[in-house]
N, C-alpha and C. Protein backbone atom coordinates (compact mmCIF):
# COMPACT_ATOMS: atom_id res chain seq x y z
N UNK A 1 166.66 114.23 94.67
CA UNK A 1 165.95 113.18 95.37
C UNK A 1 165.07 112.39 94.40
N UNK A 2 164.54 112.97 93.66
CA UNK A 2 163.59 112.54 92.54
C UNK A 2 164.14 111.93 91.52
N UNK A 3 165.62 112.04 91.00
CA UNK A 3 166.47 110.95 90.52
C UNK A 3 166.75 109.99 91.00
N UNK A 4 166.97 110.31 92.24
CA UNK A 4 167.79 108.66 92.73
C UNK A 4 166.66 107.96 92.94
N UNK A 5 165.09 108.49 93.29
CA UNK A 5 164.20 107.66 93.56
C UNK A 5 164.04 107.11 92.54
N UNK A 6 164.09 107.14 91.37
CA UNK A 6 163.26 106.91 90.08
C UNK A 6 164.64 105.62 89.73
N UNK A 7 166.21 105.79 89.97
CA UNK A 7 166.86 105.02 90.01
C UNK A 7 166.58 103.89 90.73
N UNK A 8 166.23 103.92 91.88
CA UNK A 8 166.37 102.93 92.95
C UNK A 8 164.64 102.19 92.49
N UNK A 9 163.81 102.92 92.28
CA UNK A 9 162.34 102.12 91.83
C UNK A 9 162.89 101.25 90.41
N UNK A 10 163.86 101.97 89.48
CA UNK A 10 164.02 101.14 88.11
C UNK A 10 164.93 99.83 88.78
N UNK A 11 165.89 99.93 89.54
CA UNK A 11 166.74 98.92 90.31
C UNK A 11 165.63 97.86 90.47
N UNK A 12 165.01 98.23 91.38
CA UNK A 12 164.04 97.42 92.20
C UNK A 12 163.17 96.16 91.39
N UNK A 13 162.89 96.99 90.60
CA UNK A 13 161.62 96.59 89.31
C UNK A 13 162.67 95.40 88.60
N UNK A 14 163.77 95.67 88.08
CA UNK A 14 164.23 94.88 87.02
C UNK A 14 165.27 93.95 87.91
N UNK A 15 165.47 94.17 88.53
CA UNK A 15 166.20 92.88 90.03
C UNK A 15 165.00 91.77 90.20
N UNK A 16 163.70 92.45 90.56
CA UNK A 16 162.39 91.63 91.07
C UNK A 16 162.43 90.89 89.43
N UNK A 17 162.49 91.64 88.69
CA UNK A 17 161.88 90.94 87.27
C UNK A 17 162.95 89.19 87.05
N UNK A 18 163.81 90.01 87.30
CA UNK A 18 165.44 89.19 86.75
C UNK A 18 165.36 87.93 87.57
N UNK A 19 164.97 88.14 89.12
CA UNK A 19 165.47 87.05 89.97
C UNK A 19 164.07 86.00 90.43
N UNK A 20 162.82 86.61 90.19
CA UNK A 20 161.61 86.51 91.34
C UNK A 20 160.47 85.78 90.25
N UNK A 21 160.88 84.50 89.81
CA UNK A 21 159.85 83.66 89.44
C UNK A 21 159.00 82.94 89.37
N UNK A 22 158.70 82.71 90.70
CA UNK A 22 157.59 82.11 91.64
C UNK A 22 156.63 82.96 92.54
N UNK A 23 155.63 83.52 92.76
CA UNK A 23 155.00 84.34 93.67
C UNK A 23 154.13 83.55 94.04
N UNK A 24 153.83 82.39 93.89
CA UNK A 24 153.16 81.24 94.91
C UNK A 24 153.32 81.29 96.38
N UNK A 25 154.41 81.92 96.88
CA UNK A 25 155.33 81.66 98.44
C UNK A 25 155.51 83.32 98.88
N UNK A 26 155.04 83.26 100.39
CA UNK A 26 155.87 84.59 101.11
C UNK A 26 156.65 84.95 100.87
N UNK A 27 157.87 84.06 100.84
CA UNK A 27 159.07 84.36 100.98
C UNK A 27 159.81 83.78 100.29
N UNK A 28 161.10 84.41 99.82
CA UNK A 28 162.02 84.25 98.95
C UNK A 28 163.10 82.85 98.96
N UNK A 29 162.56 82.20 97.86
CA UNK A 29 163.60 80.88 97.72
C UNK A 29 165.50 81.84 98.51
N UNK A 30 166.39 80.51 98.33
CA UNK A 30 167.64 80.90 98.73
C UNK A 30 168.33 80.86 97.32
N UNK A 31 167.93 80.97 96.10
CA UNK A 31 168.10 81.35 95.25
C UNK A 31 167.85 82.77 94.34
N UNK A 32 166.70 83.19 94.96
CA UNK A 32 166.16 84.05 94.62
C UNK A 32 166.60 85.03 95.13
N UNK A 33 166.67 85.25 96.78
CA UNK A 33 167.33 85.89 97.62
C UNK A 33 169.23 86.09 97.01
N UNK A 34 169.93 84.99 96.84
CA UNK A 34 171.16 85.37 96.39
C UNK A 34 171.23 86.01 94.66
N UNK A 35 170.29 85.51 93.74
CA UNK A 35 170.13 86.29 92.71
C UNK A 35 169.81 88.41 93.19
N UNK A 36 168.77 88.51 94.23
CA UNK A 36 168.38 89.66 94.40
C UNK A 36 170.00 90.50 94.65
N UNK A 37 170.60 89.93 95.99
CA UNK A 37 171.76 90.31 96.12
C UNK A 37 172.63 90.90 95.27
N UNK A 38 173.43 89.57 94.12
CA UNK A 38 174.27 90.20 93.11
C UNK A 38 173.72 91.16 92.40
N UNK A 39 172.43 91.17 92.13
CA UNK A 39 171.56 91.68 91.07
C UNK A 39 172.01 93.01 91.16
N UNK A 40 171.16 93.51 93.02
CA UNK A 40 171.41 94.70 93.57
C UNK A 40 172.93 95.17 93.44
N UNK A 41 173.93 94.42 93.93
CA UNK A 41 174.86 94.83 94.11
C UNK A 41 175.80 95.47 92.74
N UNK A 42 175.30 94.58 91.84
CA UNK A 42 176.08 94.70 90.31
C UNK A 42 175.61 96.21 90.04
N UNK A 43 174.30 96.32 90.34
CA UNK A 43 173.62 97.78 90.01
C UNK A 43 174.16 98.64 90.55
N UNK A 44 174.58 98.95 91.81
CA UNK A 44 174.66 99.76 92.65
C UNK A 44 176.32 100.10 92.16
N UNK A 45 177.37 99.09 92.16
CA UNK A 45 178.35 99.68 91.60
C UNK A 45 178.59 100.31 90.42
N UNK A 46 178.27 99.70 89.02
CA UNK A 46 177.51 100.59 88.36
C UNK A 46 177.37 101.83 88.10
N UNK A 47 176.26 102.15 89.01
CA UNK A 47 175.45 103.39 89.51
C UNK A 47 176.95 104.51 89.99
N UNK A 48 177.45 103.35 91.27
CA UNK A 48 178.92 104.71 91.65
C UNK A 48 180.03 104.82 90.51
N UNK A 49 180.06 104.27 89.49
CA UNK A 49 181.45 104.31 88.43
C UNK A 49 180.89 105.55 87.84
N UNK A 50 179.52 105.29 87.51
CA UNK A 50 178.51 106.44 86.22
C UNK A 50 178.77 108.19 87.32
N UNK A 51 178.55 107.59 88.43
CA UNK A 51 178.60 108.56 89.73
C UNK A 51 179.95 110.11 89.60
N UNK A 52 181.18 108.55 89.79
CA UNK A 52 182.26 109.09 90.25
C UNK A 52 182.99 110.11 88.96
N UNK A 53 182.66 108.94 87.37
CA UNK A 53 182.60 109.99 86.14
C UNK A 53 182.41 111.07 86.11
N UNK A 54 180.56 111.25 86.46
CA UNK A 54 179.69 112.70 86.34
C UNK A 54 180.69 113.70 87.28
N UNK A 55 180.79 113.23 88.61
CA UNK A 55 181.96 114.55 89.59
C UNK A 55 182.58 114.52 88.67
N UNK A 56 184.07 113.84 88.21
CA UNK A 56 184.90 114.36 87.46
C UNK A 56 184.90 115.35 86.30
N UNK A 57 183.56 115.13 85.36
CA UNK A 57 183.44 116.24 84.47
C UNK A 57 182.45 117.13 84.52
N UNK A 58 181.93 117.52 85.46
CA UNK A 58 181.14 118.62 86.00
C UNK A 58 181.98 119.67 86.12
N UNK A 59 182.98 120.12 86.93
CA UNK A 59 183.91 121.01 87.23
C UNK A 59 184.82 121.89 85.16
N UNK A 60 184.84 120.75 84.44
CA UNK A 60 185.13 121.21 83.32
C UNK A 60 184.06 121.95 82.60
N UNK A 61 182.74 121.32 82.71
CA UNK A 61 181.37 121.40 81.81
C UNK A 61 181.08 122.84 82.02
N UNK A 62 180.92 123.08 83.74
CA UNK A 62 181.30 124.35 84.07
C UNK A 62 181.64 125.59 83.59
N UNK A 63 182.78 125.09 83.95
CA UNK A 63 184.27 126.41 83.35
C UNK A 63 183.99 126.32 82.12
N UNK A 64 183.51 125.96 81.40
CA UNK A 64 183.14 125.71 79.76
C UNK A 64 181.50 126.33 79.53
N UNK A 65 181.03 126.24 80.41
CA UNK A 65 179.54 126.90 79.96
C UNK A 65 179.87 127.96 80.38
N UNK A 66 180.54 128.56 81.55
CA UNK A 66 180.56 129.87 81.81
C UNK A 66 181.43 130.88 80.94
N UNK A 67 182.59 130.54 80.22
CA UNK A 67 183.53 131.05 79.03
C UNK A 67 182.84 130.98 78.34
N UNK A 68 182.03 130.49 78.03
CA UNK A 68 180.64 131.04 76.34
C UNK A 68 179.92 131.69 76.63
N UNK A 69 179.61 131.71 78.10
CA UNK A 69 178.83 132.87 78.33
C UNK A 69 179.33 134.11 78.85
N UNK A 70 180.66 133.96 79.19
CA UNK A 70 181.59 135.63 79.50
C UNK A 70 180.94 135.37 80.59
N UNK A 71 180.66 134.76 81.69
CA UNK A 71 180.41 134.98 83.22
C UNK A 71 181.73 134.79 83.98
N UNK A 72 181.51 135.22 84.60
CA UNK A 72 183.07 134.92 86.02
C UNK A 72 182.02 133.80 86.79
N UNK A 73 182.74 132.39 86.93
CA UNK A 73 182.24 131.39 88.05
C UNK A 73 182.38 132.09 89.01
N UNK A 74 181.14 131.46 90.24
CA UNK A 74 181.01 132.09 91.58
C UNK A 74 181.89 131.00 92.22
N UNK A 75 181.98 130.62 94.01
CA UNK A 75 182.78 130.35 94.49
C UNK A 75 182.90 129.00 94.50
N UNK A 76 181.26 128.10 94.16
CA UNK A 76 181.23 127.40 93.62
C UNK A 76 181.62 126.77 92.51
N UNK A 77 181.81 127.22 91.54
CA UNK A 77 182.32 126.82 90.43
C UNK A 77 181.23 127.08 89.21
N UNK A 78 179.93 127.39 89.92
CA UNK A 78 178.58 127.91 89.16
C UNK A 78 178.73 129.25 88.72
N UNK A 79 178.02 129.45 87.59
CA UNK A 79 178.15 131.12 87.11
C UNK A 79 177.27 131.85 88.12
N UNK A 80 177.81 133.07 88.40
CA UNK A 80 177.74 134.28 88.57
C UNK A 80 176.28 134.47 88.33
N UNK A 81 175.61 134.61 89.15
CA UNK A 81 173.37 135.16 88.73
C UNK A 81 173.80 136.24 89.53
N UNK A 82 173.01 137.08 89.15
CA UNK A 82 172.89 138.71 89.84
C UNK A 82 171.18 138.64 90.45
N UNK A 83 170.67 138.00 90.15
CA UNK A 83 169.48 137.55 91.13
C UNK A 83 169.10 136.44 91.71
N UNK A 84 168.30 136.26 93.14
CA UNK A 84 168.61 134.49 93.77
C UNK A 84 167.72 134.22 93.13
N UNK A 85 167.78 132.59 93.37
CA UNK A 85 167.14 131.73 92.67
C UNK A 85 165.76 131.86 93.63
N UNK A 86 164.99 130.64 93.56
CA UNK A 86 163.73 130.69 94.27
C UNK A 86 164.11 130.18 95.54
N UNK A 87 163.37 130.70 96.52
CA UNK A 87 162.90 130.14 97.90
C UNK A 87 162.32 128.64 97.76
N UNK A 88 162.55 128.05 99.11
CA UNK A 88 162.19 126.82 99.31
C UNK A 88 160.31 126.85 98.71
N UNK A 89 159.50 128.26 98.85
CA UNK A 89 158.05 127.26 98.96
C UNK A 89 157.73 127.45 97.42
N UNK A 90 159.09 128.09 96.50
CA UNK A 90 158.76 128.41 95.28
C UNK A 90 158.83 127.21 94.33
N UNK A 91 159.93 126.61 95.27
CA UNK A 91 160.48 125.29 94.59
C UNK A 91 159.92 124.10 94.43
């Protein structure tokens, strides 16, 4: 959650920077507004290509950290811990 927020605040910030050159006015020229748009939108796809990459080589990175470490992956595809992790109020 704390990634994507920090994504979506850096989005935000450099869209406003890129498109928003007047703060004299409430509200957004119809230029400004269609700059925000592509701006956002260019980002956001982007964001899912970098996305759809990371799934694809997670599942290898995996099976590759766990063979150096002699663990058997669990059912997940995560190694094998013989103790749980923390509880929610640890976290």
């Amino acid at each position: 959650l704390r990634d994507f927020l920090l994504v979506y605040n850096r989005m935000t910030e450099l869209c406003f920077r890129h498109c928003v050159c007047n703060l004299n006015y409430r509200l957004l020229t119809g230029r400004e507004e269609s700059c925000l748009d592509s701006c956002a939108a260019r980002l956001v796809r982007a964001n899912h290509r970098l996305m759809g990459a990371y799934v694809g080589l997670v599942p290898a990175l995996l099976q590759r950290r766990a063979a150096e470490h002699g663990a058997p992956a669990g059912p997940s595809g995560l190694p094998a811990s013989p103790d749980p992790g923390p509880g929610p109020a640890e976290s």
